[in-house]
N, C-alpha and C. Protein backbone atom coordinates (compact mmCIF):
# COMPACT_ATOMS: atom_id res chain seq x y z
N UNK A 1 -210.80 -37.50 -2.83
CA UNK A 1 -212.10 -38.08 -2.71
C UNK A 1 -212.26 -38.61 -1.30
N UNK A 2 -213.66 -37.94 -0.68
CA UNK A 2 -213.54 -38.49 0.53
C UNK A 2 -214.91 -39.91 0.71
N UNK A 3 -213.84 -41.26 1.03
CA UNK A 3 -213.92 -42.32 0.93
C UNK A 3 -215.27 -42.93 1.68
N UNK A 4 -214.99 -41.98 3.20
CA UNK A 4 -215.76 -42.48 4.30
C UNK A 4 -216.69 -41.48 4.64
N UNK A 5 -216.99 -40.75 3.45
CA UNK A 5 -218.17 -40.29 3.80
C UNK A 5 -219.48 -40.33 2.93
N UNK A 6 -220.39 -40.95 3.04
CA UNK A 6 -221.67 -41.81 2.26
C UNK A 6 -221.84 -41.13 1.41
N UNK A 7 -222.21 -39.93 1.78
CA UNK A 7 -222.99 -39.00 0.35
C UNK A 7 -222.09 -38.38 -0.25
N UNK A 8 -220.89 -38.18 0.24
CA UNK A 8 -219.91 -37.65 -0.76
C UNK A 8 -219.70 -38.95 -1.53
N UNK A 9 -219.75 -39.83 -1.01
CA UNK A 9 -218.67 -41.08 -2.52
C UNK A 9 -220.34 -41.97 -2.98
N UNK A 10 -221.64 -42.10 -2.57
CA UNK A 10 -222.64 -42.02 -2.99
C UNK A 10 -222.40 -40.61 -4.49
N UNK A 11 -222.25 -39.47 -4.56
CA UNK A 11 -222.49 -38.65 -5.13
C UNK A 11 -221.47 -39.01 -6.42
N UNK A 12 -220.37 -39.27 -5.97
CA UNK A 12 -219.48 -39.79 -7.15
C UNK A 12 -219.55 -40.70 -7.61
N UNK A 13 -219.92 -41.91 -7.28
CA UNK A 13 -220.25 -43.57 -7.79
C UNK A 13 -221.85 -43.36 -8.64
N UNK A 14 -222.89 -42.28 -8.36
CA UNK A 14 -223.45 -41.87 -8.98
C UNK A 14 -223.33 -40.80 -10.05
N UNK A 15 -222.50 -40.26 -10.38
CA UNK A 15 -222.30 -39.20 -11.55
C UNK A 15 -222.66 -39.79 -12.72
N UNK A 16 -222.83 -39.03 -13.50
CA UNK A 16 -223.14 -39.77 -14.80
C UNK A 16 -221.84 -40.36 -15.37
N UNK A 17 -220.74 -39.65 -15.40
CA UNK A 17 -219.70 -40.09 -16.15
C UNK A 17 -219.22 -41.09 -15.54
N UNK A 18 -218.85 -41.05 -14.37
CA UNK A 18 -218.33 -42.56 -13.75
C UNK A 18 -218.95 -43.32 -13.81
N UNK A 19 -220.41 -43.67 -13.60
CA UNK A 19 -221.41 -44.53 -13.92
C UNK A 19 -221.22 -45.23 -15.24
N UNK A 20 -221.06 -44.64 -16.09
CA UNK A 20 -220.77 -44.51 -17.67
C UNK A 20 -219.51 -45.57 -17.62
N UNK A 21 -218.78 -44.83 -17.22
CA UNK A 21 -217.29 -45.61 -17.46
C UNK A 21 -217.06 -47.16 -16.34
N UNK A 22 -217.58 -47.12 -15.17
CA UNK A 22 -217.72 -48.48 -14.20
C UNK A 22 -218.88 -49.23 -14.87
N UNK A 23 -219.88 -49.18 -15.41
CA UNK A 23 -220.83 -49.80 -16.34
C UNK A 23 -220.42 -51.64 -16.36
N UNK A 24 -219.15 -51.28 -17.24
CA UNK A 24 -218.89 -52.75 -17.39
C UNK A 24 -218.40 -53.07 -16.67
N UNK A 25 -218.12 -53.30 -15.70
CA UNK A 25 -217.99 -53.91 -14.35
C UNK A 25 -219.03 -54.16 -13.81
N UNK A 26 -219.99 -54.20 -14.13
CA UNK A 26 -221.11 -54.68 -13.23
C UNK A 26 -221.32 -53.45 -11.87
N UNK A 27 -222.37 -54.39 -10.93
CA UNK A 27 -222.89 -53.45 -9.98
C UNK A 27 -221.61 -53.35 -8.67
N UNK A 28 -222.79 -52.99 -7.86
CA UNK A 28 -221.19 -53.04 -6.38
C UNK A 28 -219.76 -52.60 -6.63
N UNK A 29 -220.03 -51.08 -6.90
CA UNK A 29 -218.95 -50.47 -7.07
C UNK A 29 -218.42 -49.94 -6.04
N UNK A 30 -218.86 -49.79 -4.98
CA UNK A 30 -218.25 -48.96 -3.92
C UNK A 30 -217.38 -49.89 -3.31
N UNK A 31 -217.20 -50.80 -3.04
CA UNK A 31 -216.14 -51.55 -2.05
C UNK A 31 -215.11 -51.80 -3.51
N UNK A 32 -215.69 -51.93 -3.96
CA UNK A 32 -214.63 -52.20 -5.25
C UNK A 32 -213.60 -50.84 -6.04
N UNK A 33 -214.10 -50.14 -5.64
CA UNK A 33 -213.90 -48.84 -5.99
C UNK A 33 -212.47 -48.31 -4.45
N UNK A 34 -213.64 -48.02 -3.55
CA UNK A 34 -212.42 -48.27 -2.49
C UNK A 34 -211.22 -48.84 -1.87
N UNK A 35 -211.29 -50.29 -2.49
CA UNK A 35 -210.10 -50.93 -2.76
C UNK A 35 -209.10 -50.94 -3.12
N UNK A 36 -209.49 -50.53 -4.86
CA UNK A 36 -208.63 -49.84 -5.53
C UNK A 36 -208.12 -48.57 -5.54
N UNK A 37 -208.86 -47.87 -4.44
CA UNK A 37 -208.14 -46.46 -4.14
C UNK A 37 -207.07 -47.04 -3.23
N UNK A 38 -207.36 -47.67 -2.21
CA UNK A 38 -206.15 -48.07 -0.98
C UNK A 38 -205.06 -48.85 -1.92
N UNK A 39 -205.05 -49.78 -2.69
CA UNK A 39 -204.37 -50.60 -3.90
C UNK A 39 -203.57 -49.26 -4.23
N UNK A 40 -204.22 -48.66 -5.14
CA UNK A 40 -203.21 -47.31 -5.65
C UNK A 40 -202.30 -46.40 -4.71
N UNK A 41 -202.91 -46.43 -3.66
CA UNK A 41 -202.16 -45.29 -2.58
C UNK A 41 -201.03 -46.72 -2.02
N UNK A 42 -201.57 -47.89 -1.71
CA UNK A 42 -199.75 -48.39 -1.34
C UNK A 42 -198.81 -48.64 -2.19
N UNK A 43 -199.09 -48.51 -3.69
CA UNK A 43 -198.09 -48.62 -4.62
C UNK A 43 -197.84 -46.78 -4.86
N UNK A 44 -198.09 -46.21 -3.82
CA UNK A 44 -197.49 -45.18 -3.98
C UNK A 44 -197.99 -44.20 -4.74
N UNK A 45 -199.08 -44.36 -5.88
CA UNK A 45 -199.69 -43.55 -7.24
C UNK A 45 -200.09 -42.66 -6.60
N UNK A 46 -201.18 -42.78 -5.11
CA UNK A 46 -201.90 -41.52 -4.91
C UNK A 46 -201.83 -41.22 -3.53
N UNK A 47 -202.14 -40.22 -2.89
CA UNK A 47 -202.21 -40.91 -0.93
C UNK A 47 -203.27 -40.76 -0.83
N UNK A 48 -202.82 -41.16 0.09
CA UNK A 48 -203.95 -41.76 1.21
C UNK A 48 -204.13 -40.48 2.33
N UNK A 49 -205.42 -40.35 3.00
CA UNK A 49 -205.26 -38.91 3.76
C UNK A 49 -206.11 -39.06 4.71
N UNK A 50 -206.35 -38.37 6.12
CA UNK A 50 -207.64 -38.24 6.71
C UNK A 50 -208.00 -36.52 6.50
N UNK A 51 -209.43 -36.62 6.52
CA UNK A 51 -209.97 -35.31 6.67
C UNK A 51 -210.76 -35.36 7.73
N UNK A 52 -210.61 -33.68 8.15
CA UNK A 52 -211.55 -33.75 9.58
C UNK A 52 -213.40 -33.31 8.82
N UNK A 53 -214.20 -33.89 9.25
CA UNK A 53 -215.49 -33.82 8.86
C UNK A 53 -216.33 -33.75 10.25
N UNK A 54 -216.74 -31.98 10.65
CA UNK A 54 -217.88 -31.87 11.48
C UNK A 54 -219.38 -32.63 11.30
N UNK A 55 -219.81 -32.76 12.16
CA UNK A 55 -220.77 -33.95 12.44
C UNK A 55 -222.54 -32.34 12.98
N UNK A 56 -222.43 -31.81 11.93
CA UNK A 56 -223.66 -30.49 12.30
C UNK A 56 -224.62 -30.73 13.49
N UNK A 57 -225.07 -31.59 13.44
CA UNK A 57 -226.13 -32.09 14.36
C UNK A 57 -225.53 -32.49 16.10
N UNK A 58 -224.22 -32.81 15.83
CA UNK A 58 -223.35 -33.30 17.08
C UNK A 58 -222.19 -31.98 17.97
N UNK A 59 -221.97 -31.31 16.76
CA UNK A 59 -220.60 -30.62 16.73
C UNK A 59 -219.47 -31.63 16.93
N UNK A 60 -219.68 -32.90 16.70
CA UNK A 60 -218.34 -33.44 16.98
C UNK A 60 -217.77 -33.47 15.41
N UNK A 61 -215.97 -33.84 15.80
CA UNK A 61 -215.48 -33.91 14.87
C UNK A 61 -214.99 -35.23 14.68
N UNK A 62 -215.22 -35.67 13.25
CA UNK A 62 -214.56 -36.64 13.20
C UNK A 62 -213.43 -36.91 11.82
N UNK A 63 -212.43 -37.89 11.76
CA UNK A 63 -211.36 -37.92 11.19
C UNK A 63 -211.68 -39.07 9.86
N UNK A 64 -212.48 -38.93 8.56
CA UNK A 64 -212.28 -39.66 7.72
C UNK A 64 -211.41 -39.78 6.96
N UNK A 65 -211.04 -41.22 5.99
CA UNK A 65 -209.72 -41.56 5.07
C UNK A 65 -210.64 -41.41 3.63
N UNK A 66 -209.59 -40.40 2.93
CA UNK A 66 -210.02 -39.93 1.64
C UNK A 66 -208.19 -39.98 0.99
N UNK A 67 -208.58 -40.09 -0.53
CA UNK A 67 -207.72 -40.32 -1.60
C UNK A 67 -207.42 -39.17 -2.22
N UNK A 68 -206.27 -38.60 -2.75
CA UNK A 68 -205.86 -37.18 -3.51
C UNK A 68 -204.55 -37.68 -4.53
N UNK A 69 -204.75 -36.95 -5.52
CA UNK A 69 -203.20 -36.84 -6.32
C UNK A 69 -202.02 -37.12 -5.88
N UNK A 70 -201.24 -37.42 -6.16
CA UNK A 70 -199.98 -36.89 -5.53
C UNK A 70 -199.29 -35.68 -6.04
N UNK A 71 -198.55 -34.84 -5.01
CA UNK A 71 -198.14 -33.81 -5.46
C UNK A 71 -196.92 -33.50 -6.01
N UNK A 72 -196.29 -32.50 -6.68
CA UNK A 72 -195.16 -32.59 -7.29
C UNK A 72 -193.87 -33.24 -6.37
N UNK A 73 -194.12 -33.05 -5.31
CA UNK A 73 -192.83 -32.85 -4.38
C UNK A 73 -193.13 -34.37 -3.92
N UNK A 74 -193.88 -35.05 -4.19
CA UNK A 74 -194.16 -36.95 -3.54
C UNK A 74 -194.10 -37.35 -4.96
N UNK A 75 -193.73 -37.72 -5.88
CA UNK A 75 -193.01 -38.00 -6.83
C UNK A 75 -191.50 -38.75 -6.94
N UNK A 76 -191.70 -39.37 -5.83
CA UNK A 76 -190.55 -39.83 -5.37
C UNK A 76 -190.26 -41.53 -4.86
N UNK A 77 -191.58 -42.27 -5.36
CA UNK A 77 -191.64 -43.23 -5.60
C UNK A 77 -190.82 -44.42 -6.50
N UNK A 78 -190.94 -44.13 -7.21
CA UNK A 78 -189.71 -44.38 -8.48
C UNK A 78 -188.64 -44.39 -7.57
N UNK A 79 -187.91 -43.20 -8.03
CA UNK A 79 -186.31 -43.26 -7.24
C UNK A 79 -186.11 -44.16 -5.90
N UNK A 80 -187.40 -44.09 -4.83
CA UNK A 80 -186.88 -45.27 -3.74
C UNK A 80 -187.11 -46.66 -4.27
N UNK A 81 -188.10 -47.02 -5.11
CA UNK A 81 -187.77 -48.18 -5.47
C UNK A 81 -186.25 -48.39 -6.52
N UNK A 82 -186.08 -47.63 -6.98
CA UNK A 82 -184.56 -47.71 -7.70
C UNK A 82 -183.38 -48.07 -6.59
N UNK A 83 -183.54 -47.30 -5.56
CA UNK A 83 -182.37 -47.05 -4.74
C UNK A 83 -182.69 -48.62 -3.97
N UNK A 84 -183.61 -48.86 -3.52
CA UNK A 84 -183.99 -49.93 -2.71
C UNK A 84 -183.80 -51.47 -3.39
N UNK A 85 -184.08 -51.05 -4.84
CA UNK A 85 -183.09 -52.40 -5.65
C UNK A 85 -182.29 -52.73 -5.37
N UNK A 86 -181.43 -51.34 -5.52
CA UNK A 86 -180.05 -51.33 -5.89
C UNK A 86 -179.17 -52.36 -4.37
N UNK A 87 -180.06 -51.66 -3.50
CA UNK A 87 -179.30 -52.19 -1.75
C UNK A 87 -179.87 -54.10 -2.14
N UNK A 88 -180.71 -54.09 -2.11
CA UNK A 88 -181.08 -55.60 -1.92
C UNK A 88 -180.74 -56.64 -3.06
N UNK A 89 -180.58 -55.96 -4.30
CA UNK A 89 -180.19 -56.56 -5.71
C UNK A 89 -178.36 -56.80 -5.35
N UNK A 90 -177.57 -56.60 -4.14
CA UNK A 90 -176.29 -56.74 -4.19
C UNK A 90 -175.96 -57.57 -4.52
N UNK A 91 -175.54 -58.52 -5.73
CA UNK A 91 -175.05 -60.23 -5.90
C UNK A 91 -174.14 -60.89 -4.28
N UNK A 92 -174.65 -61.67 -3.71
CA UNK A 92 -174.08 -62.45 -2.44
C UNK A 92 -172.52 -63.02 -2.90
N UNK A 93 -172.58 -63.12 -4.50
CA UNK A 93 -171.48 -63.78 -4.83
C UNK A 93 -170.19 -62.76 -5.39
N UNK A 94 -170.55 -61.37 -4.97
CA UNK A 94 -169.90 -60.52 -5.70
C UNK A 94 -168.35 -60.58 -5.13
N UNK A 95 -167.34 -60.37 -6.14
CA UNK A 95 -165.71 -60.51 -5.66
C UNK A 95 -165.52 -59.77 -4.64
N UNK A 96 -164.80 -60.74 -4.03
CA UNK A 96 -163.96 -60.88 -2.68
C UNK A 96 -162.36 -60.41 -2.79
N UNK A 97 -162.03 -59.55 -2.44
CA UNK A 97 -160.12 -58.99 -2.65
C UNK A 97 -159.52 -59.67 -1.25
N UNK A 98 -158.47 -60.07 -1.42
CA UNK A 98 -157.70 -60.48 0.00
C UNK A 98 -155.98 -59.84 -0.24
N UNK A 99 -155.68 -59.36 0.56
CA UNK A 99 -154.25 -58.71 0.67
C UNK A 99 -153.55 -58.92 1.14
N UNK A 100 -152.43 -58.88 1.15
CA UNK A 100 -151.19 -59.31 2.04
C UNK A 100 -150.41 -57.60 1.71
N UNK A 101 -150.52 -57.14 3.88
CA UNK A 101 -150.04 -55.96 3.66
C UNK A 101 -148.83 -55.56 4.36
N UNK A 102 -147.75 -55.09 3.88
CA UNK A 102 -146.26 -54.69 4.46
C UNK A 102 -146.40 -53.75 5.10
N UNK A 103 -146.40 -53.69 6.67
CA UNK A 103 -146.64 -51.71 6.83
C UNK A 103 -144.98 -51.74 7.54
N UNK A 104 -145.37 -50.31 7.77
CA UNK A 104 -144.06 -49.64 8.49
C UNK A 104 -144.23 -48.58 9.53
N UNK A 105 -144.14 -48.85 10.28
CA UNK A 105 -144.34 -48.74 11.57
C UNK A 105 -143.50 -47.05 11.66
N UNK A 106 -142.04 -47.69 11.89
CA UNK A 106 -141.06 -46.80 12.06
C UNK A 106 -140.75 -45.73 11.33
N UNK A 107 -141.18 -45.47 9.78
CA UNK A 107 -141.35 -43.88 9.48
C UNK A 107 -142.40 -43.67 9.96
N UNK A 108 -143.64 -43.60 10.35
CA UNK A 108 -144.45 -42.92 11.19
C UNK A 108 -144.08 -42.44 12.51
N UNK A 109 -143.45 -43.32 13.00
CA UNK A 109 -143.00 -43.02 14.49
C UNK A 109 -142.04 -41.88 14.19
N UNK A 110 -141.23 -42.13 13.79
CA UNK A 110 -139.74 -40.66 13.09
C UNK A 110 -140.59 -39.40 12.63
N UNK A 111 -141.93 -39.69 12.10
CA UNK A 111 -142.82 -38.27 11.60
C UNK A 111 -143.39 -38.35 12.87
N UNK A 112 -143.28 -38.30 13.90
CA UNK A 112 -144.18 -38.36 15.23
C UNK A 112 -145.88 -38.38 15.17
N UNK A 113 -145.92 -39.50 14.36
CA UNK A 113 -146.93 -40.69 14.01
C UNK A 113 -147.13 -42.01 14.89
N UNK A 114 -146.82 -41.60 16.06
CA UNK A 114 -146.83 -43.00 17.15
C UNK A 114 -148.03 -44.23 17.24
N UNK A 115 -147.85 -45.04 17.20
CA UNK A 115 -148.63 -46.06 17.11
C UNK A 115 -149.29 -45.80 15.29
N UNK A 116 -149.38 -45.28 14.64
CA UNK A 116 -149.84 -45.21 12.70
C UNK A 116 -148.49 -46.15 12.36
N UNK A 117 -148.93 -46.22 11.08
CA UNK A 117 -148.13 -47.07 9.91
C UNK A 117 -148.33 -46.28 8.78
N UNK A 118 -147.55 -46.95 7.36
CA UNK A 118 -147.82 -46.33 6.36
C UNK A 118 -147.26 -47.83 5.88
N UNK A 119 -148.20 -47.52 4.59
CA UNK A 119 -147.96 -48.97 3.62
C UNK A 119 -146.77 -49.08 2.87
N UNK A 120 -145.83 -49.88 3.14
CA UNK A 120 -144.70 -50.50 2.36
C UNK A 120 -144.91 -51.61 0.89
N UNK A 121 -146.40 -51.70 0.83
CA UNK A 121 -146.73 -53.01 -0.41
C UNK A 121 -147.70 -53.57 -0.02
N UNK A 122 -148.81 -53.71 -1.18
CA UNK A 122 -149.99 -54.46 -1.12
C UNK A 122 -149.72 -55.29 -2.61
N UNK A 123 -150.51 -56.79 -1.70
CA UNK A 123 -150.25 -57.84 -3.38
C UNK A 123 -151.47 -58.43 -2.61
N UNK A 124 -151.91 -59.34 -3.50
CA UNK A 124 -152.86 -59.74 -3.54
C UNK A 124 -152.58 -61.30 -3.29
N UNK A 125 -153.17 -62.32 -3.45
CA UNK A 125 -152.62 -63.87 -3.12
C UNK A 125 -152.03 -64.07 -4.03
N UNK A 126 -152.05 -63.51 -5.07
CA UNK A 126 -151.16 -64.28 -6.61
C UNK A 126 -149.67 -63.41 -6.65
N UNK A 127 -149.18 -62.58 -6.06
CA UNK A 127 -148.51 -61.56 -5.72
C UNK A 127 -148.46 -60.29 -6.10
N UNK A 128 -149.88 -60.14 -7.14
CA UNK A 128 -149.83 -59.10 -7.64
C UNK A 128 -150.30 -57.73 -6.98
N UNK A 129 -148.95 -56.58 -7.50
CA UNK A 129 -149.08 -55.63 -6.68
C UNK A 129 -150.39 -54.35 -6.89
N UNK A 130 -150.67 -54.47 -5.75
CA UNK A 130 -152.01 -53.25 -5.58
C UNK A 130 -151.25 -52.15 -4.71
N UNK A 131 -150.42 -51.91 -4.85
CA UNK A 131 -149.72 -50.68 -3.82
C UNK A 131 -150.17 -49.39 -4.78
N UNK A 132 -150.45 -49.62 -5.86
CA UNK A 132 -150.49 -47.94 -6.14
C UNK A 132 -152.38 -47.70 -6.06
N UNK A 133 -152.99 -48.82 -4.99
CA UNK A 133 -154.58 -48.26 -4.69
C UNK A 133 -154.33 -47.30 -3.39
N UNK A 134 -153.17 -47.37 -2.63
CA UNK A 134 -153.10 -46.61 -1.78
C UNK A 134 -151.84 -45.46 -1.44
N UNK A 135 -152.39 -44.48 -1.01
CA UNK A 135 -151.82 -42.73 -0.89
C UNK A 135 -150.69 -43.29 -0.36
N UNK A 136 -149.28 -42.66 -0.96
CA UNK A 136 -148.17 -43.12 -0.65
C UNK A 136 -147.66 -41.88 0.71
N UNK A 137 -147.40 -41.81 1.89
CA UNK A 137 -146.89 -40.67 2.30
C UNK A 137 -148.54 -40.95 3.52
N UNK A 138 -149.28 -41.34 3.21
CA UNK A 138 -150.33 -41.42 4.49
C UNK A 138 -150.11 -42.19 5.95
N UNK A 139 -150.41 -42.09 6.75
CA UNK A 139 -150.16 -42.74 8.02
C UNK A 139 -151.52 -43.01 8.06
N UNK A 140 -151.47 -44.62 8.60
CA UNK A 140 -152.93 -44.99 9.01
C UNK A 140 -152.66 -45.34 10.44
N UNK A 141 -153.80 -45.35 11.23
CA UNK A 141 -154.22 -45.37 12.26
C UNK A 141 -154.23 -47.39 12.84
N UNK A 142 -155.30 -47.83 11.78
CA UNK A 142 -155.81 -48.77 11.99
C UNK A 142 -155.74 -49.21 10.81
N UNK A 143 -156.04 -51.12 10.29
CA UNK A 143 -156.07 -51.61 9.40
C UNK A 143 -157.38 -51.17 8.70
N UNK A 144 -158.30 -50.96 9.77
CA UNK A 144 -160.28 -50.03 9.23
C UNK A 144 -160.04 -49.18 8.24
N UNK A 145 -158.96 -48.48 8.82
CA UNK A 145 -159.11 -46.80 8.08
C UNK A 145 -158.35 -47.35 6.61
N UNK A 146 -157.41 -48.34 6.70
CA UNK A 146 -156.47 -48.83 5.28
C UNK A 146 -157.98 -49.22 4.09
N UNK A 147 -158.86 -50.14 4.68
CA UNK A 147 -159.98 -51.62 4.27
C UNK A 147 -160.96 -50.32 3.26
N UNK A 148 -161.18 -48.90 4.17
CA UNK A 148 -162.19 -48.32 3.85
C UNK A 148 -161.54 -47.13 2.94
N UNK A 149 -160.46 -47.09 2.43
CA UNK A 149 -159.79 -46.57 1.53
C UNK A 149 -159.90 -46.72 0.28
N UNK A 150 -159.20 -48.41 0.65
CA UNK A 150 -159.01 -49.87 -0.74
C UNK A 150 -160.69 -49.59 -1.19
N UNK A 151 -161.25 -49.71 -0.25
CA UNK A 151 -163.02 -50.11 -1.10
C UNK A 151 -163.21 -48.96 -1.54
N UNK A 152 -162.59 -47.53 -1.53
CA UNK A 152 -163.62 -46.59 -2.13
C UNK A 152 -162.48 -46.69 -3.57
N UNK A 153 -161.34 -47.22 -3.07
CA UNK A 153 -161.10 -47.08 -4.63
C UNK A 153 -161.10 -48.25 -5.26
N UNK A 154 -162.21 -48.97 -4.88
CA UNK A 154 -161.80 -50.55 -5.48
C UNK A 154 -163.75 -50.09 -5.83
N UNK A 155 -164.34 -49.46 -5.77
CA UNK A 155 -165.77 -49.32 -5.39
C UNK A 155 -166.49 -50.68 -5.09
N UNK A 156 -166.13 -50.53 -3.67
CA UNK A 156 -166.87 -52.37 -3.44
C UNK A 156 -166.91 -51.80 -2.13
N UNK A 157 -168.12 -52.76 -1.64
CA UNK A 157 -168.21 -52.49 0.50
C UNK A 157 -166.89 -52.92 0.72
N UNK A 158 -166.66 -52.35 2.07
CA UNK A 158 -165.22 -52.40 2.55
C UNK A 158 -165.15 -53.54 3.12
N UNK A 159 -166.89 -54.71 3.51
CA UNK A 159 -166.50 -56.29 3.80
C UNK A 159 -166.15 -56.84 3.01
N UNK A 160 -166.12 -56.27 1.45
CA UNK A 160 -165.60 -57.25 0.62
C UNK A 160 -163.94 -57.25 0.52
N UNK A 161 -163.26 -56.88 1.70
CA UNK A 161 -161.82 -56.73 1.54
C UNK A 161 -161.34 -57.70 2.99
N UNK A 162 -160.13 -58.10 2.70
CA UNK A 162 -159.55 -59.10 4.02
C UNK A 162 -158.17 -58.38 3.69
N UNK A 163 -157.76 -58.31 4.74
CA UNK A 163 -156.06 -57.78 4.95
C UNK A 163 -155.61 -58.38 5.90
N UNK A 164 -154.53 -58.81 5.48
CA UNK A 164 -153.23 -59.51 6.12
C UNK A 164 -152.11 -59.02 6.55
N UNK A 165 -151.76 -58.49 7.79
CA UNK A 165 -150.63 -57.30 8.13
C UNK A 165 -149.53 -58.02 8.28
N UNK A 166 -148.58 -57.87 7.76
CA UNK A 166 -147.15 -58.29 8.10
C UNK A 166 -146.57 -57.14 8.55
């Protein structure tokens, strides 16, 4: 529906059937009407569009904002508000893991792994052991590459982990 142009949305605010059905609402339908088209298009229901509309008398062209369906493939409203929960709905208070980690330096170096480690024991503050969250036989680089391991198998962001290297 094109919004900004008089006799086109004159022609529709006059139809019989819409007339019919806006009735009880009283008069002054057009700003009210338009509103609720822009209302619907930022919650995503319909878009929002410009059309180009020649001007006969001018040849100029100009760019009005008109309202349409949405199409199969913009149907995709839903899912970003799902996904966009999901990021901002994170609980602030969600568990925190802290580790105390044994590495070993020196079989990496002997596998000509220079400067890597490989984990000798993970416990947690109470001493309990978490060594079997991580690949036995791996050389890590950095404590990063250990943090972002633990979290994919702990499924938590990898800030929610603190490590302690001994």
């Amino acid at each position: 529906m094109l919004v900004e142009d008089a006799d086109v949305f004159a022609l529709f605010c006059d139809d019989a059937m819409v007339a019919e059905r806006l009735q009880p609402f009283g008069t002054s339908h057009g700003n009210r009407i338009r509103r609720s088209l822009s209302q619907l298009a930022a919650l995503g229901l319909i878009a929002k569009v410009t059309m180009p509309k020649d001007d006969p008398e001018t040849g100029e062209r100009d760019y009005l904002k008109a309202f349409r369906p949405l199409r199969s493939d913009e149907f995709t409203r839903m899912a970003d508000m799902q996904t966009l929960h999901k990021v901002v709905s994170t609980p602030t208070n969600a568990q925190r893991y802290y580790f105390h980690v044994q590495l070993d330096h020196e079989v990496s170096e002997r596998a000509g792994a220079d400067g890597m480690f490989q984990v000798i024991s993970l416990e947690d503050g109470n001493g309990k052991d978490y060594t079997q969250l991580v690949e036995q036989g791996r050389h890590y680089a950095s404590l990063d590459q250990l943090n972002l391991d633990l979290a994919a198998a702990l499924k938590v962001p990898a800030a929610h982990i603190e490590l302690e290297a001994e």
